[in-house]
C-alpha atoms as a PDB file:
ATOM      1  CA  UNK A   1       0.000   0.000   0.000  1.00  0.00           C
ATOM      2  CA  UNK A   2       2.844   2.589   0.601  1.00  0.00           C
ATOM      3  CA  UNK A   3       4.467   1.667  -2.390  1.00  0.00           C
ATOM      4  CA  UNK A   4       1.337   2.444  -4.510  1.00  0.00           C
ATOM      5  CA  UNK A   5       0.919   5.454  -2.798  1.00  0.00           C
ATOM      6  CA  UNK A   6       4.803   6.443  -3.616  1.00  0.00           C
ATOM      7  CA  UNK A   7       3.658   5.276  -7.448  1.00  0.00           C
ATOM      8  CA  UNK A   8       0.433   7.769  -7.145  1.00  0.00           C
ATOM      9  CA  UNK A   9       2.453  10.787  -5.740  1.00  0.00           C
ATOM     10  CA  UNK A  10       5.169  10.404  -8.434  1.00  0.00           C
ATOM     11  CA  UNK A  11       2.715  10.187 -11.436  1.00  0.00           C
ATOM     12  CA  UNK A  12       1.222  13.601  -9.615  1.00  0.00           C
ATOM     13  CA  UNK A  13       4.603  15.206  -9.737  1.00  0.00           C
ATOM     14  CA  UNK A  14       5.120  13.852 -13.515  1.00  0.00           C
ATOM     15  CA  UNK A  15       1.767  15.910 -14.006  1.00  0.00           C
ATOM     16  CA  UNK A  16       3.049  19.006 -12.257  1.00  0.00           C
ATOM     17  CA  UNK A  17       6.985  18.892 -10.968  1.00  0.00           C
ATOM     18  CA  UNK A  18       5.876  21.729  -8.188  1.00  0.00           C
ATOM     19  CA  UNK A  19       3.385  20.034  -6.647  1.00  0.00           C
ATOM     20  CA  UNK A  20       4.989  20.206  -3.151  1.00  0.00           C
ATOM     21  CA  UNK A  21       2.130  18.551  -1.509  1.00  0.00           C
ATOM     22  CA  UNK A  22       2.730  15.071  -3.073  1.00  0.00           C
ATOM     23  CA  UNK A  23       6.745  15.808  -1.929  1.00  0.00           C
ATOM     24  CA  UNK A  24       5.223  15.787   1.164  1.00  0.00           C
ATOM     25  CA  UNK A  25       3.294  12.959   1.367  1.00  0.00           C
ATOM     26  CA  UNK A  26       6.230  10.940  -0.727  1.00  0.00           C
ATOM     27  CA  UNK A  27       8.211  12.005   2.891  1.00  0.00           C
ATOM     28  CA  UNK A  28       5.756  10.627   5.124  1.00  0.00           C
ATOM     29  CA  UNK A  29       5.339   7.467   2.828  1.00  0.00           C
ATOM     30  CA  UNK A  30       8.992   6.768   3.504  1.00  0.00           C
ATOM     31  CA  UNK A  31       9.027   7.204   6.905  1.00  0.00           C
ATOM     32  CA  UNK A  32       6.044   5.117   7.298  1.00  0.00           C
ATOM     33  CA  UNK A  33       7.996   2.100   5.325  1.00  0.00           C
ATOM     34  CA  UNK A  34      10.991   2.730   7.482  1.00  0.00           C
ATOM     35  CA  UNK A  35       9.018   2.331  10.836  1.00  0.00           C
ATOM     36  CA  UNK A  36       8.195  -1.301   9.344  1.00  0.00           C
ATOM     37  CA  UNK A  37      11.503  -1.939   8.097  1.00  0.00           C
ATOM     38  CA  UNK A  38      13.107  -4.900  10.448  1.00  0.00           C
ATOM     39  CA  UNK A  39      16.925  -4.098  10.270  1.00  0.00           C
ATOM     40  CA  UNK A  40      18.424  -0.778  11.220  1.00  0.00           C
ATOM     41  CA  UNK A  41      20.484  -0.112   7.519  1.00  0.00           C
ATOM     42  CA  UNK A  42      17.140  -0.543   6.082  1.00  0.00           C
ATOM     43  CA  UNK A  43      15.730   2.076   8.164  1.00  0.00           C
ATOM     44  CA  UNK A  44      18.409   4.270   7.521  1.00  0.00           C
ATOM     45  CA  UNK A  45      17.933   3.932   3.780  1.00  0.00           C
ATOM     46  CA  UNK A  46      14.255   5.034   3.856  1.00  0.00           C
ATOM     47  CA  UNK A  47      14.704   7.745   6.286  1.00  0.00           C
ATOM     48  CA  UNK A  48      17.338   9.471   4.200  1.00  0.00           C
ATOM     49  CA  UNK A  49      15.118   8.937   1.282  1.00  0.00           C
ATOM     50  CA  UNK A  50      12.469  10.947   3.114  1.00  0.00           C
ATOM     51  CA  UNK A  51      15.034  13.268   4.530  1.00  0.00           C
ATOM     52  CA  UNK A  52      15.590  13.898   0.643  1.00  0.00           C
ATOM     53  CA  UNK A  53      11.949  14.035  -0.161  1.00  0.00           C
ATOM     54  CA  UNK A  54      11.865  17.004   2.774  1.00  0.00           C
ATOM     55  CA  UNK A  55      15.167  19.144   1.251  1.00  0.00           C
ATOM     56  CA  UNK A  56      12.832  18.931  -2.177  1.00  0.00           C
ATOM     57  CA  UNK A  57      10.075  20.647  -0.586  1.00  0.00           C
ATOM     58  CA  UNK A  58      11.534  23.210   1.017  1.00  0.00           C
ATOM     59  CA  UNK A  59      13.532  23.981  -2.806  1.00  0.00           C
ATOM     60  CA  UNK A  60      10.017  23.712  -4.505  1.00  0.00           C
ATOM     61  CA  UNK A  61       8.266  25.850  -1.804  1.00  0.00           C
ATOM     62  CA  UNK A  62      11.622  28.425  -2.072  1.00  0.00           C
ATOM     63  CA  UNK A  63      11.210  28.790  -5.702  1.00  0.00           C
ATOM     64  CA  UNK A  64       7.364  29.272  -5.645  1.00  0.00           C
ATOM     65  CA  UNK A  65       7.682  31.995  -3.487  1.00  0.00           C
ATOM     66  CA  UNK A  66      10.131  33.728  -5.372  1.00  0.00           C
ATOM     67  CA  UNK A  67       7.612  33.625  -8.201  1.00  0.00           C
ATOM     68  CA  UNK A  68       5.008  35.003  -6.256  1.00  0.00           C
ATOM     69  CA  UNK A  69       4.430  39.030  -6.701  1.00  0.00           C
ATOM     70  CA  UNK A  70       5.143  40.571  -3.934  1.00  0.00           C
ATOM     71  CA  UNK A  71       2.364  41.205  -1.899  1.00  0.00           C
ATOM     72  CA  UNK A  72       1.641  44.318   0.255  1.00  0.00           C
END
């Protein structure tokens, strides 16, 4: 189930690279599949994919802002 929901946020993100919403929920995916993970290098692996996930979210929301007029 979290890897079709991983599947379902990336096909969003084909549809519109800035959608910093499915970033987010890619994150939480991750660490949801690391909680369940049984050895700790596995855990690692999926929590530094999510960490990743989190750094691309903050860049997306960055550069969306900068696009934004600026409002007064």
């Amino acid at each position: 189930m979290i890897d079709e929901g991983v599947r379902n946020m990336e096909t969003a993100l084909g549809i519109d690279p800035d959608y910093d919403d499915a970033m987010v929920y890619i994150n939480l995916l991750y660490r949801e599949k690391a909680d369940l993970q049984d050895s700790t290098e596995e855990y690692a692996r999926y929590t530094r994919m999510a960490d990743e996930w989190v750094r691309k979210t903050l860049a997306t929301k960055k550069v969306k802002a900068a696009r934004r007029p600026n409002q007064q």
